[in-house]
C-alpha atoms as a PDB file:
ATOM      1  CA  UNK A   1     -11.366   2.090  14.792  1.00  0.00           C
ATOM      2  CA  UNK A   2      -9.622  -0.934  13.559  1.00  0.00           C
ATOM      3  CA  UNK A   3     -12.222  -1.954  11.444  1.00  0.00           C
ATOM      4  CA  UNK A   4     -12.208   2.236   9.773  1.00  0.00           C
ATOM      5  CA  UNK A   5      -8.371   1.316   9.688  1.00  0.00           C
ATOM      6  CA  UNK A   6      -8.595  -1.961   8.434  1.00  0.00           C
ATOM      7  CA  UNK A   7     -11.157  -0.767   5.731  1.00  0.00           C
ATOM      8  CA  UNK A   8      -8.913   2.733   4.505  1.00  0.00           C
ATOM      9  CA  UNK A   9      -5.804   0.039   3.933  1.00  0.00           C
ATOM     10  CA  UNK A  10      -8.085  -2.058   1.540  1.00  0.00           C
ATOM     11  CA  UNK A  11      -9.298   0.439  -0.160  1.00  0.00           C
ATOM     12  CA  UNK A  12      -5.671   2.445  -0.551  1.00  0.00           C
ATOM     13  CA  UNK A  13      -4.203  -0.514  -1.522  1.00  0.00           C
ATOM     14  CA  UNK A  14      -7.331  -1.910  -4.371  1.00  0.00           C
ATOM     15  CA  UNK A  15      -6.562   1.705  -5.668  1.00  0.00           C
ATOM     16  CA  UNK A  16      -2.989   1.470  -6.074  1.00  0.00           C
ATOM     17  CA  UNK A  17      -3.626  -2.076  -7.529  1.00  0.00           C
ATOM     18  CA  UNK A  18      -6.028  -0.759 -10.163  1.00  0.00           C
ATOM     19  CA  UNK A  19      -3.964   1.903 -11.107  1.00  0.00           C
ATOM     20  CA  UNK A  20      -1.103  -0.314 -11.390  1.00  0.00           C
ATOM     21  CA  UNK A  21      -3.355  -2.232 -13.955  1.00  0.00           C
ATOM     22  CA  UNK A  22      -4.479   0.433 -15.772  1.00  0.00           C
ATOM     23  CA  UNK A  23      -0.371   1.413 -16.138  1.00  0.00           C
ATOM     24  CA  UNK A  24      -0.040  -1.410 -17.649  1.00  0.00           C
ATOM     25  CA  UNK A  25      -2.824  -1.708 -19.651  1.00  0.00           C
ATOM     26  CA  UNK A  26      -2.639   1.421 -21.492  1.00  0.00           C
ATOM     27  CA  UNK A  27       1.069   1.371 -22.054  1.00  0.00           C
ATOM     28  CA  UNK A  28       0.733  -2.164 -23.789  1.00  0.00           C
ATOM     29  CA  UNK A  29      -2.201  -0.413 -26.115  1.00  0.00           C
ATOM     30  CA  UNK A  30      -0.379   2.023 -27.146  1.00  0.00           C
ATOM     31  CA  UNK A  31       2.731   0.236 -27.942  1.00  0.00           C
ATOM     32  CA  UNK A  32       0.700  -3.124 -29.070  1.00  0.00           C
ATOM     33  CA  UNK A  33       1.957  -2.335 -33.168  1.00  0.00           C
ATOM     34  CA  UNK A  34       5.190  -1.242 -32.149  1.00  0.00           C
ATOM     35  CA  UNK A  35       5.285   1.155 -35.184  1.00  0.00           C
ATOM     36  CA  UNK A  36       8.702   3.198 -34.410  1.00  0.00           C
ATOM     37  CA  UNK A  37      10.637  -0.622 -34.739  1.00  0.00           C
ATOM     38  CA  UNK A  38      11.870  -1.753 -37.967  1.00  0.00           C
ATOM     39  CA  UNK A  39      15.090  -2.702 -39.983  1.00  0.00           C
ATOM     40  CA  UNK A  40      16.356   0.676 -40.124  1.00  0.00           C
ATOM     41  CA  UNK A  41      17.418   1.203 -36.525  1.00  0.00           C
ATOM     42  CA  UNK A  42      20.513   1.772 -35.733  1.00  0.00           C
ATOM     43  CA  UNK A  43      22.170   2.456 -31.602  1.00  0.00           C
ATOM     44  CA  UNK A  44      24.527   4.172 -30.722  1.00  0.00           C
ATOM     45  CA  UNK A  45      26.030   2.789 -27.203  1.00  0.00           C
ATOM     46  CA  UNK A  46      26.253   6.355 -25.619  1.00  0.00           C
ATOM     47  CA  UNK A  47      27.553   6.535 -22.016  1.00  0.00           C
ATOM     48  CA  UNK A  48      24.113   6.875 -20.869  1.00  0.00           C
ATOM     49  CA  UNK A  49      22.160   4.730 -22.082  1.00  0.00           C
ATOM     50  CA  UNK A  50      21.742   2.939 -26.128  1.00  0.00           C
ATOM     51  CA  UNK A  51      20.285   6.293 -28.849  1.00  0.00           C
ATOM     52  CA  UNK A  52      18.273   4.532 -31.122  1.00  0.00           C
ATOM     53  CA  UNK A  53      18.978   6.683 -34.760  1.00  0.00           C
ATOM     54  CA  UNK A  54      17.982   5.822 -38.812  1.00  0.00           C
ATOM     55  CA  UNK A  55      21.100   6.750 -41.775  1.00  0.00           C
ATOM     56  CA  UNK A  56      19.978   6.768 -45.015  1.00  0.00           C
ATOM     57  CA  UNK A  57      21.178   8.577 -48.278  1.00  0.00           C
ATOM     58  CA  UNK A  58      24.591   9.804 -49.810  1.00  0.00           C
ATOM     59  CA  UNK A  59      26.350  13.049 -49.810  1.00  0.00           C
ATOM     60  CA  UNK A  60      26.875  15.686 -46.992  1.00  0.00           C
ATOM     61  CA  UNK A  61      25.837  15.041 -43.286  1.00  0.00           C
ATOM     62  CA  UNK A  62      22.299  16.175 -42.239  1.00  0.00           C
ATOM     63  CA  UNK A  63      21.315  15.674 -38.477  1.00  0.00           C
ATOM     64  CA  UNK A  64      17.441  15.910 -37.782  1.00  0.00           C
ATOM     65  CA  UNK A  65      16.504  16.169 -34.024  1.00  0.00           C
ATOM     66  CA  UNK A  66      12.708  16.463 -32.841  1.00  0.00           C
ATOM     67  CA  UNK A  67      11.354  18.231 -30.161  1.00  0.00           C
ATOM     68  CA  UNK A  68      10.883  17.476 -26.293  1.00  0.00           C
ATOM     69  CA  UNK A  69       7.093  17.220 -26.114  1.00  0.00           C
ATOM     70  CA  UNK A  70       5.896  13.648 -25.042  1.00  0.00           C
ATOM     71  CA  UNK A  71       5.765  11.280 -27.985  1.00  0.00           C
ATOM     72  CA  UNK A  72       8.152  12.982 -29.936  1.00  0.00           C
ATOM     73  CA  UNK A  73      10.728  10.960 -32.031  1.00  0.00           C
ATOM     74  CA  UNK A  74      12.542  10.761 -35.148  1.00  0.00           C
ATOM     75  CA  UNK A  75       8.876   9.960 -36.865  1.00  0.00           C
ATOM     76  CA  UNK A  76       8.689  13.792 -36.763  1.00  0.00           C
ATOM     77  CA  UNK A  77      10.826  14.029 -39.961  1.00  0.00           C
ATOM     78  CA  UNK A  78       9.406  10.976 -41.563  1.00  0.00           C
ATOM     79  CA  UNK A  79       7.735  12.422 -44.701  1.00  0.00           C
ATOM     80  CA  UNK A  80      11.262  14.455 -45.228  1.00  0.00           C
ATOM     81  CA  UNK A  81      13.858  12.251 -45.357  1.00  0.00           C
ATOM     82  CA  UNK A  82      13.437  10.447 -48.548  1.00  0.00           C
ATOM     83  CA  UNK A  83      13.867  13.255 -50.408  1.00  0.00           C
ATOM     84  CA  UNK A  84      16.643  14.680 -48.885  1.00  0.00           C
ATOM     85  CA  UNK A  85      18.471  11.173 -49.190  1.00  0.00           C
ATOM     86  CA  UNK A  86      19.701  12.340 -52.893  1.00  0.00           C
ATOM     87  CA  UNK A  87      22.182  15.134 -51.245  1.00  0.00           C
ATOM     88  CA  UNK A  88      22.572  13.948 -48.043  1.00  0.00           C
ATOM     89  CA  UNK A  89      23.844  11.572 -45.543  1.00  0.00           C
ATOM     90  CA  UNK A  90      20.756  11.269 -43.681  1.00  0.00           C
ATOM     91  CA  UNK A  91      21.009  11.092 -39.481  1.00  0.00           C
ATOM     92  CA  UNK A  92      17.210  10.907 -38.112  1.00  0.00           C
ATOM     93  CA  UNK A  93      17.741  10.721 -33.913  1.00  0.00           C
ATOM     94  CA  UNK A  94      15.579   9.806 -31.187  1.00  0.00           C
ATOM     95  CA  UNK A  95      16.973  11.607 -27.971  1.00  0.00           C
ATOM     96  CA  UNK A  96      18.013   9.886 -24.647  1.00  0.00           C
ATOM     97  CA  UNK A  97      14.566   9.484 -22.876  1.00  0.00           C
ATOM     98  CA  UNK A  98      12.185   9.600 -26.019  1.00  0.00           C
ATOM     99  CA  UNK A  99      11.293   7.111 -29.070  1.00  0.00           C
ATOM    100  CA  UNK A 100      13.004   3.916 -28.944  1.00  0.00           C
ATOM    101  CA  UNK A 101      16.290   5.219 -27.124  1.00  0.00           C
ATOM    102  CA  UNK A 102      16.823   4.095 -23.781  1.00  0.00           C
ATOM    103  CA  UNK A 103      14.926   6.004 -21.116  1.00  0.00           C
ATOM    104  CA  UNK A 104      17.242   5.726 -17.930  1.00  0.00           C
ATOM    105  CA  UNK A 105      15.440   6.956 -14.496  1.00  0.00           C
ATOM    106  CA  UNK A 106      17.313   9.888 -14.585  1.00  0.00           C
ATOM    107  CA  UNK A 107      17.475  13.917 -14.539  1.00  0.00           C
ATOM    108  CA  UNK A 108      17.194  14.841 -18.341  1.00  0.00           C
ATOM    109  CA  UNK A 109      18.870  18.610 -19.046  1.00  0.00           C
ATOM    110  CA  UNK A 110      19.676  20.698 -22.028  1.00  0.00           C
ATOM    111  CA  UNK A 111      23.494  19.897 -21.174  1.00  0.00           C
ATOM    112  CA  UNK A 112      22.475  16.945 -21.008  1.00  0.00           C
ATOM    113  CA  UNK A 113      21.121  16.973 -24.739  1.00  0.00           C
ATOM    114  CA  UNK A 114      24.351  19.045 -25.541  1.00  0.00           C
ATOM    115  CA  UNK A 115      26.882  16.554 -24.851  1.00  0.00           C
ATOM    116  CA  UNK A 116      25.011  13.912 -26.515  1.00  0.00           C
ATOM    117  CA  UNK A 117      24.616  15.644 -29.636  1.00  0.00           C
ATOM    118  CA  UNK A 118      28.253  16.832 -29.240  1.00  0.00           C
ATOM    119  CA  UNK A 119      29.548  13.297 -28.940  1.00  0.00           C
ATOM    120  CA  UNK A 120      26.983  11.931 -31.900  1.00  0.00           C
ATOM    121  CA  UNK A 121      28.324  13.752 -34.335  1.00  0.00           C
ATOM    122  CA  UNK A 122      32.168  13.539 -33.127  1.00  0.00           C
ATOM    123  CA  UNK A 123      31.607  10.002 -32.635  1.00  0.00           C
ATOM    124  CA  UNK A 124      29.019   8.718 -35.002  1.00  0.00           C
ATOM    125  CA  UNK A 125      29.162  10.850 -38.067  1.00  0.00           C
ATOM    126  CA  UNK A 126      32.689  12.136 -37.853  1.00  0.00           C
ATOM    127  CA  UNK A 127      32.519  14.854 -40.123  1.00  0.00           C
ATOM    128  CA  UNK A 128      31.097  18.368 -39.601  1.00  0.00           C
ATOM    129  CA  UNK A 129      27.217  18.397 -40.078  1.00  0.00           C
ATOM    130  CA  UNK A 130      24.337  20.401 -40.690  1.00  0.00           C
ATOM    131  CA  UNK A 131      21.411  20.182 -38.217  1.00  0.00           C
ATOM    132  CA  UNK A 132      17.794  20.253 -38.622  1.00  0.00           C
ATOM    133  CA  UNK A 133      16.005  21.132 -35.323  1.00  0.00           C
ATOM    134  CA  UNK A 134      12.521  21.961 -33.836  1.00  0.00           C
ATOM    135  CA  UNK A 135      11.130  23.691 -30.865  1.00  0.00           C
ATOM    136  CA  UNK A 136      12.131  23.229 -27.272  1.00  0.00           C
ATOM    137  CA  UNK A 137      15.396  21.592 -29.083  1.00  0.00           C
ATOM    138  CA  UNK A 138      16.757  24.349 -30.518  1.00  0.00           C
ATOM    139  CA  UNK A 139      18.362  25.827 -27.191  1.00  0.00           C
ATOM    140  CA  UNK A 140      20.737  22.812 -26.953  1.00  0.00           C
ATOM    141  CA  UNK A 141      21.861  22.737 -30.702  1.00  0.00           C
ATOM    142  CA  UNK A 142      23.130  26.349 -30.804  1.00  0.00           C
ATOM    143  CA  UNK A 143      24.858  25.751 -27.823  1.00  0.00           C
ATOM    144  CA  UNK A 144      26.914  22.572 -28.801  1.00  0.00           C
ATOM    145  CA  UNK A 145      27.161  24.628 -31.947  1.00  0.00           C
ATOM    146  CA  UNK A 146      28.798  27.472 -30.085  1.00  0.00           C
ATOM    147  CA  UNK A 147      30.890  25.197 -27.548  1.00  0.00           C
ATOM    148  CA  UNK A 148      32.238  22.901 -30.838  1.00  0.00           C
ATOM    149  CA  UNK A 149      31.569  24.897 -33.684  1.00  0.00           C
ATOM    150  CA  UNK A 150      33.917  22.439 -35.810  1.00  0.00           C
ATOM    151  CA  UNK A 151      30.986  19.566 -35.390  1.00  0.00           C
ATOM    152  CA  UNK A 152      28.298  21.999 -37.140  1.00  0.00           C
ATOM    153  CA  UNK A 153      27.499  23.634 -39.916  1.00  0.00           C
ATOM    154  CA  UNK A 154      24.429  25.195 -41.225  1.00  0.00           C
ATOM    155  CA  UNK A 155      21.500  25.197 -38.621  1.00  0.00           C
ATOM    156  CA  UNK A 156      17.897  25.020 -39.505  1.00  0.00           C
ATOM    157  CA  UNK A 157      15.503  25.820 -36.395  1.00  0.00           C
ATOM    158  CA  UNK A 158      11.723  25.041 -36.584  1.00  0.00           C
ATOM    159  CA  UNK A 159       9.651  27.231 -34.752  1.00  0.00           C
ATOM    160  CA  UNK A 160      12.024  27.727 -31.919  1.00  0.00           C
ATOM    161  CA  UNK A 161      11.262  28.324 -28.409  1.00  0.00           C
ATOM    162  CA  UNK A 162      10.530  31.763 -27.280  1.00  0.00           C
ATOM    163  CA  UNK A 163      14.052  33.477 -25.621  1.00  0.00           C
ATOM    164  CA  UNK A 164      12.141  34.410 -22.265  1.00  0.00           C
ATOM    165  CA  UNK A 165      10.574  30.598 -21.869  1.00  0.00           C
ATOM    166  CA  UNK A 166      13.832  29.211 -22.526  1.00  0.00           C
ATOM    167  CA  UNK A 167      15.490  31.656 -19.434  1.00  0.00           C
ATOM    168  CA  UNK A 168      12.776  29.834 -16.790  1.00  0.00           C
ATOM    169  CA  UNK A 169      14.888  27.519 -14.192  1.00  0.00           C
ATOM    170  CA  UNK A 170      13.165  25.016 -11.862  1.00  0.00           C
ATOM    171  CA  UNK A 171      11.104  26.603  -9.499  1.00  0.00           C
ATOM    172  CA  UNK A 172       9.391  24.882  -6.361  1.00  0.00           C
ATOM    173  CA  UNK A 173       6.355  24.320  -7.757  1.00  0.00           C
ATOM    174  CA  UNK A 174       8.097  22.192 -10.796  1.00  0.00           C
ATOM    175  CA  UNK A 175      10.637  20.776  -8.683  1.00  0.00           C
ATOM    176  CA  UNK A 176       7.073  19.001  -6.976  1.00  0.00           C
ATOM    177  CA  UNK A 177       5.740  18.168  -9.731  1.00  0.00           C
ATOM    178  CA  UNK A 178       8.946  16.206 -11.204  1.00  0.00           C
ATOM    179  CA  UNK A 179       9.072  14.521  -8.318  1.00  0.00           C
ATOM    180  CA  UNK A 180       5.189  13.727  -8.302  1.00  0.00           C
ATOM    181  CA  UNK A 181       6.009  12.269 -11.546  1.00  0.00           C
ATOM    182  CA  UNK A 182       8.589   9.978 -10.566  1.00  0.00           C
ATOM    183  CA  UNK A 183       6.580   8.254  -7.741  1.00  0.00           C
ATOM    184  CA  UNK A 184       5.806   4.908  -8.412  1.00  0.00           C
ATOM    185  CA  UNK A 185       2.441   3.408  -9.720  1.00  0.00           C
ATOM    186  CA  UNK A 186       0.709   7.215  -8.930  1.00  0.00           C
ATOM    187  CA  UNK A 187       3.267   9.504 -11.010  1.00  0.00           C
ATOM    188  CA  UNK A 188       3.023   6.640 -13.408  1.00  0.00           C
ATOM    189  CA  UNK A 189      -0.960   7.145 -13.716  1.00  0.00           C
ATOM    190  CA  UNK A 190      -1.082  10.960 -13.996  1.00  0.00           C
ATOM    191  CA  UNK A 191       1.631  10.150 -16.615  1.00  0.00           C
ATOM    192  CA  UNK A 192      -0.930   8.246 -18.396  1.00  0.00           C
ATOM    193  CA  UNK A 193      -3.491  10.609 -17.957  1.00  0.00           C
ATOM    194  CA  UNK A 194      -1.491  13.882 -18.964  1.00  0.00           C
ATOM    195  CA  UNK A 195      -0.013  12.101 -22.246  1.00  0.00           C
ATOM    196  CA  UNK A 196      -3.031   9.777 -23.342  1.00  0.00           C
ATOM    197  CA  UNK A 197      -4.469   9.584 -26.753  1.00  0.00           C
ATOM    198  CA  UNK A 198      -6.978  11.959 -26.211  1.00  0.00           C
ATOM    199  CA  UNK A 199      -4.534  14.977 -25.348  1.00  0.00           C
ATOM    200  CA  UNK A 200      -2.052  13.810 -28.053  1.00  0.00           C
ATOM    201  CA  UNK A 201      -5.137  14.722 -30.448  1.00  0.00           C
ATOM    202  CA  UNK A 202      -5.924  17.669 -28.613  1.00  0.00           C
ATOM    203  CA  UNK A 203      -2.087  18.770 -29.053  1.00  0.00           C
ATOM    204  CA  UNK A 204      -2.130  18.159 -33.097  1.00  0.00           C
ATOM    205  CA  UNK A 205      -5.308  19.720 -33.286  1.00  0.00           C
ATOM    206  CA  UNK A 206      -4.509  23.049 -31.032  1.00  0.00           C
ATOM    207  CA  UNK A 207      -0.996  23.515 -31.195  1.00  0.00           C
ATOM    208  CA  UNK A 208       0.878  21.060 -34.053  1.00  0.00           C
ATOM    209  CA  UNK A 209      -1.560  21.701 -36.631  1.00  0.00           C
ATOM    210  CA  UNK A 210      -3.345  24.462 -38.114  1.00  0.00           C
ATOM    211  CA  UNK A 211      -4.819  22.048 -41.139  1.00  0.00           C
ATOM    212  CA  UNK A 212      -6.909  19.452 -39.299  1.00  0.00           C
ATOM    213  CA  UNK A 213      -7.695  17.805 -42.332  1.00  0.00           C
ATOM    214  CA  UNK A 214      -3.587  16.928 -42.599  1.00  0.00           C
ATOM    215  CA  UNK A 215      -3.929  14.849 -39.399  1.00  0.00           C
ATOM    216  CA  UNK A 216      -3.449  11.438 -39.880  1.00  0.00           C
ATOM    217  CA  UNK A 217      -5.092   8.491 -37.119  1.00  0.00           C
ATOM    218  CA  UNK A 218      -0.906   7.584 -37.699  1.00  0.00           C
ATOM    219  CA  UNK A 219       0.849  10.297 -36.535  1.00  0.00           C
ATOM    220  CA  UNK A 220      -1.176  10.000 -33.554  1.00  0.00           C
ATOM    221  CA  UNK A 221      -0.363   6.553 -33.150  1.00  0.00           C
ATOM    222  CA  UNK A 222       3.086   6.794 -33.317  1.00  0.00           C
ATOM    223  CA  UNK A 223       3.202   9.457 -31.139  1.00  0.00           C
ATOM    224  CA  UNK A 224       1.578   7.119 -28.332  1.00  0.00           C
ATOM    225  CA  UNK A 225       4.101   4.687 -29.289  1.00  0.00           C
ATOM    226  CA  UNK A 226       7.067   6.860 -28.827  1.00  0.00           C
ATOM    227  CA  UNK A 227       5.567   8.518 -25.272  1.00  0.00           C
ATOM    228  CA  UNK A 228       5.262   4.836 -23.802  1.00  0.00           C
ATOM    229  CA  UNK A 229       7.811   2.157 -25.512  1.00  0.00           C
ATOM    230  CA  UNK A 230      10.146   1.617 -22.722  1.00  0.00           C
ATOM    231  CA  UNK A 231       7.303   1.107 -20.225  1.00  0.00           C
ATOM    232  CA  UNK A 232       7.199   2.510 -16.782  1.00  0.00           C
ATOM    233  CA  UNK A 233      11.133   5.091 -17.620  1.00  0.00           C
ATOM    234  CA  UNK A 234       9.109   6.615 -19.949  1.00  0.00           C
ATOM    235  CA  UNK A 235       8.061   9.406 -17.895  1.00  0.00           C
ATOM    236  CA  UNK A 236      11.281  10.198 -16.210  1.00  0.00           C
ATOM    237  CA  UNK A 237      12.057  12.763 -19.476  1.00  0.00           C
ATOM    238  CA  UNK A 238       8.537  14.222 -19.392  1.00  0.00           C
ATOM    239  CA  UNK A 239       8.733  14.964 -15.119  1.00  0.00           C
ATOM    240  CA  UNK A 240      12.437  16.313 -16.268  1.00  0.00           C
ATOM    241  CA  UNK A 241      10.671  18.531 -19.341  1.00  0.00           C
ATOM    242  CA  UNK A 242       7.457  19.570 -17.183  1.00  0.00           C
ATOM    243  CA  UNK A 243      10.316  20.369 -13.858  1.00  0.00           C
ATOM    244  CA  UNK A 244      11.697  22.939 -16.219  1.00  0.00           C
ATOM    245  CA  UNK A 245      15.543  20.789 -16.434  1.00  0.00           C
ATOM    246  CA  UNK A 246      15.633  21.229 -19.753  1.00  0.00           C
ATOM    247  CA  UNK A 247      15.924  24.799 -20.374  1.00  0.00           C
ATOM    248  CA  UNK A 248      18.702  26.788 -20.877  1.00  0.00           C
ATOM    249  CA  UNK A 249      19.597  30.404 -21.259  1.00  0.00           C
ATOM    250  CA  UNK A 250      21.754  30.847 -24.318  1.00  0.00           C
ATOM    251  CA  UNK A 251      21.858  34.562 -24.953  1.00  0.00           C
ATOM    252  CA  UNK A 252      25.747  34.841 -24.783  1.00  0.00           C
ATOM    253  CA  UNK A 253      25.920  31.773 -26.863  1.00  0.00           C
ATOM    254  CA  UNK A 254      23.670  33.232 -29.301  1.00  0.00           C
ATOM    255  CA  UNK A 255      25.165  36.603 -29.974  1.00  0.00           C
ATOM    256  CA  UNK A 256      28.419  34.877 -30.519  1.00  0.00           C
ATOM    257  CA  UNK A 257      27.998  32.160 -32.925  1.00  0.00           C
ATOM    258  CA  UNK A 258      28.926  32.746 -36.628  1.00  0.00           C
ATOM    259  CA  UNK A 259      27.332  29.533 -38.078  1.00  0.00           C
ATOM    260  CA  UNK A 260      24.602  30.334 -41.017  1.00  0.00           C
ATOM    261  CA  UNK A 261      21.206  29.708 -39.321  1.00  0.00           C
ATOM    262  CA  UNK A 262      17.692  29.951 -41.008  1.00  0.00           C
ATOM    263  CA  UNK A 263      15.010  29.852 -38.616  1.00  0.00           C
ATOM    264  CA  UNK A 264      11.408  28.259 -40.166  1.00  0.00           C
ATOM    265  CA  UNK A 265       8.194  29.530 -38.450  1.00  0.00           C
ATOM    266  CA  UNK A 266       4.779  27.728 -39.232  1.00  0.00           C
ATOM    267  CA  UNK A 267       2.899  31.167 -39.959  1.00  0.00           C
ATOM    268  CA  UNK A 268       0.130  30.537 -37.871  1.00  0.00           C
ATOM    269  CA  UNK A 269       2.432  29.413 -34.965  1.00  0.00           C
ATOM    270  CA  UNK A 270       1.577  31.718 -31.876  1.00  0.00           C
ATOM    271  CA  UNK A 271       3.712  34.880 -30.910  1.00  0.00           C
ATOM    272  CA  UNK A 272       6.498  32.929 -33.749  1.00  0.00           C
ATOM    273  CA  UNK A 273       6.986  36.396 -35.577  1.00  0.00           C
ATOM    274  CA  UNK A 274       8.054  38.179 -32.453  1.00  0.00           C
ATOM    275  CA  UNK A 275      10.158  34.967 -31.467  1.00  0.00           C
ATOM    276  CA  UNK A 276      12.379  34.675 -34.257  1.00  0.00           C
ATOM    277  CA  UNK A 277      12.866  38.815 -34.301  1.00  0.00           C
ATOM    278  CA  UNK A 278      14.090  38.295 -30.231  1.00  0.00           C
ATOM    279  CA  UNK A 279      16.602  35.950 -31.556  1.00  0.00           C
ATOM    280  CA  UNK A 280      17.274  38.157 -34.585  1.00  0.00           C
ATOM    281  CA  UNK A 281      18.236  40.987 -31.952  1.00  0.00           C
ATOM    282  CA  UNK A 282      20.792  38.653 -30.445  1.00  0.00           C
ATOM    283  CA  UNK A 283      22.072  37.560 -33.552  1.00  0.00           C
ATOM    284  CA  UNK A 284      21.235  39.994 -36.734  1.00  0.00           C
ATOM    285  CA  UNK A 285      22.840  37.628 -39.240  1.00  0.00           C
ATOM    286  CA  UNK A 286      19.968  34.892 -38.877  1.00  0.00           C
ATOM    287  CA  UNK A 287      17.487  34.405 -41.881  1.00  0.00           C
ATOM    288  CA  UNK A 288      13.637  33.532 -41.268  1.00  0.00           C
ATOM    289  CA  UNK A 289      11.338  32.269 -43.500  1.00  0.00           C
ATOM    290  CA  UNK A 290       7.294  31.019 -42.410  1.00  0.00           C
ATOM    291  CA  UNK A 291       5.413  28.243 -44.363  1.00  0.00           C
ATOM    292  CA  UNK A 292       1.904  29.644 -45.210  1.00  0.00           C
ATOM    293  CA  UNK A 293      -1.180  27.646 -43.075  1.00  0.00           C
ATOM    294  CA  UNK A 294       1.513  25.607 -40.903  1.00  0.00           C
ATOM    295  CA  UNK A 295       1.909  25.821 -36.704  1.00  0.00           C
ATOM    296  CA  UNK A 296       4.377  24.192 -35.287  1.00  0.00           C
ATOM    297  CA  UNK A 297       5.145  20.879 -37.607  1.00  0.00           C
ATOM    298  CA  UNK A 298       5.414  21.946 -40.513  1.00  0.00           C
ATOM    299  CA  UNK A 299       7.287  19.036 -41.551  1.00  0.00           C
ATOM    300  CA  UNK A 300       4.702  16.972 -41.107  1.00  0.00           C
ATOM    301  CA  UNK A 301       1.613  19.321 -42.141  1.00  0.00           C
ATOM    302  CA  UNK A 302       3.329  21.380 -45.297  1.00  0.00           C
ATOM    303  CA  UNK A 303       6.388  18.786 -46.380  1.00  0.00           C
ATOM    304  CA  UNK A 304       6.837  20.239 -49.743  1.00  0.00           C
ATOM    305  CA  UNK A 305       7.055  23.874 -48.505  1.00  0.00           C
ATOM    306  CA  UNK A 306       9.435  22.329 -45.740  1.00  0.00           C
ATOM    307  CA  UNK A 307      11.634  20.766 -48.381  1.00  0.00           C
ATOM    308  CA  UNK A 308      11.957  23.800 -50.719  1.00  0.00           C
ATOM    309  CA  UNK A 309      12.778  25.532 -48.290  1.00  0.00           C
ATOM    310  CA  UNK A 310      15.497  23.278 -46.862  1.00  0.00           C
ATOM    311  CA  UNK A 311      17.097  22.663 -50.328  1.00  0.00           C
ATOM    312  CA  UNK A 312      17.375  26.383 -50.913  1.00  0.00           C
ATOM    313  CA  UNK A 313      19.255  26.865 -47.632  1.00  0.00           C
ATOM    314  CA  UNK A 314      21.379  24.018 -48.282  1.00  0.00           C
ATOM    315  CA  UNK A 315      22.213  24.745 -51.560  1.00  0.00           C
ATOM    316  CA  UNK A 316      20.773  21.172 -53.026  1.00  0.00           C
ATOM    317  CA  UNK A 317      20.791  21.118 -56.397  1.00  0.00           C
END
């Protein structure tokens, strides 16, 4: 019996070594180029933790805020900003928990998301702003939008979440799985395994693009870079987004804000058509407009499209 005892320990604990190793490992790979750093940073010293952030260009205040999915960052507008920078004041964001922001071991929310964006703009920018948002992001920016509606002022919403997905709370099941997540060394593997470079293709080629001849061995790259600079916190926002924390149910919000919103849907984006006409219902003064052969980045897949469309909306010259 002691020697079965002796044997299960050795074995449990070469496991739990390897995987250690292989934590390790991969996360140096994937950050080895460190392609999100460069001269441009900026950090704002929010009360949670450093926001990393870009400013570029001249003219009126433009916020850009990715999504929630792992790897995202401010590289999601990269092939926009440049030519917004003649109209603009440019504001590209990584959020608390993603990019090169800090990623404290904590409970991510959309509230959470809300204040910071809230205090950005109030403390950062100081003037009200116009905010370019995609996906599982959107919920948060209407509602700071609703709660402060002298920080923002035109909204632009990328393929925004469905209404009913956006209603889910934390259920048991989640609530496990966050926690799973968050477990040392073996949360820190199935982290690894769940957001590795073979399901960050897999996402670009089912869900982000509908063109796979648009994706680039970059994007990829820097998507890796984003999910795992910061080492082993970088998971603590994923187990928050996969545990459900960061939804929120903004119906009343919705119906009652009087800001000018255009809402952009990639036209091959699933069930997008029927998404943006449930928000329509809740607010009837929203515009839509879809970008031909896009999903759900469009920014990245159809720039051009993306841009004409943005300039219109903002009224660039």
């Amino acid at each position: 019996m002691n020697k079965k005892l002796t044997t299960a320990i050795i074995l449990t604990g070469s496991s739990v070594a390897a995987m250690h190793v292989i934590n390790r490992v991969h996360s140096s790979v994937c950050t080895a180029k460190s392609l999100l750093r460069n001269s441009e940073n900026r950090y704002y010293e929010w009360r949670f933790g450093k926001v990393r952030y870009q400013k570029k260009g001249n003219g009126s205040p433009l916020l850009l805020i990715h999504d929630l999915t792992a790897g995202s960052s401010n590289y999601e507008y990269h092939r926009l900003i440049n030519n917004l920078t003649e109209n603009h004041e440019i504001y590209s964001i990584d959020l608390l928990g993603y990019g090169l922001s800090d990623k404290p071991p904590i409970t991510y929310t959309g509230n959470l998301y809300e204040q910071l964006i809230s205090d950005f703009i109030m403390n950062v920018i100081k003037r009200k702003t116009s905010v370019v948002v995609t996906g599982e992001s959107v919920p948060f920016v209407l509602l700071a939008c609703h709660n402060n509606p002298e920080f923002i002022n035109k909204i632009i919403c990328i393929n925004p979440q469905d209404l009913y997905l956006q209603n889910q709370i934390p259920s048991k099941q989640t609530r496990l799985m966050k926690f799973f997540l968050e477990i040392p060394i073996l949360g820190t593997f199935t982290y690894h395994v769940l957001t590795n470079r073979l399901t960050v293709e897999k996402m670009f080629q089912i869900q982000y693009f509908c063109r796979l001849d648009e994706i680039r061995d970059k994007y990829i790259a820097n998507y890796l870079d984003g999910a795992y600079a910061g080492g082993y916190n970088s998971k603590f926002a994923f187990a928050s987004y996969v545990g459900k924390y960061m939804t929120l149910n903004i119906l009343r919000e919705l119906k009652e804000i009087d800001n000018s919103i255009l809402m952009i849907g990639g036209e091959r984006e699933r069930d997008i058509y029927i998404t943006i006409e449930n928000y329509k219902y809740y607010n009837p003064a929203i515009e839509e407009v879809y970008i031909p052969n896009a999903k759900h980045l469009p920014q990245l897949e159809a720039p051009d499209e993306m841009l004409e469309q943005i300039k219109i909306f903002l009224c660039d010259k």
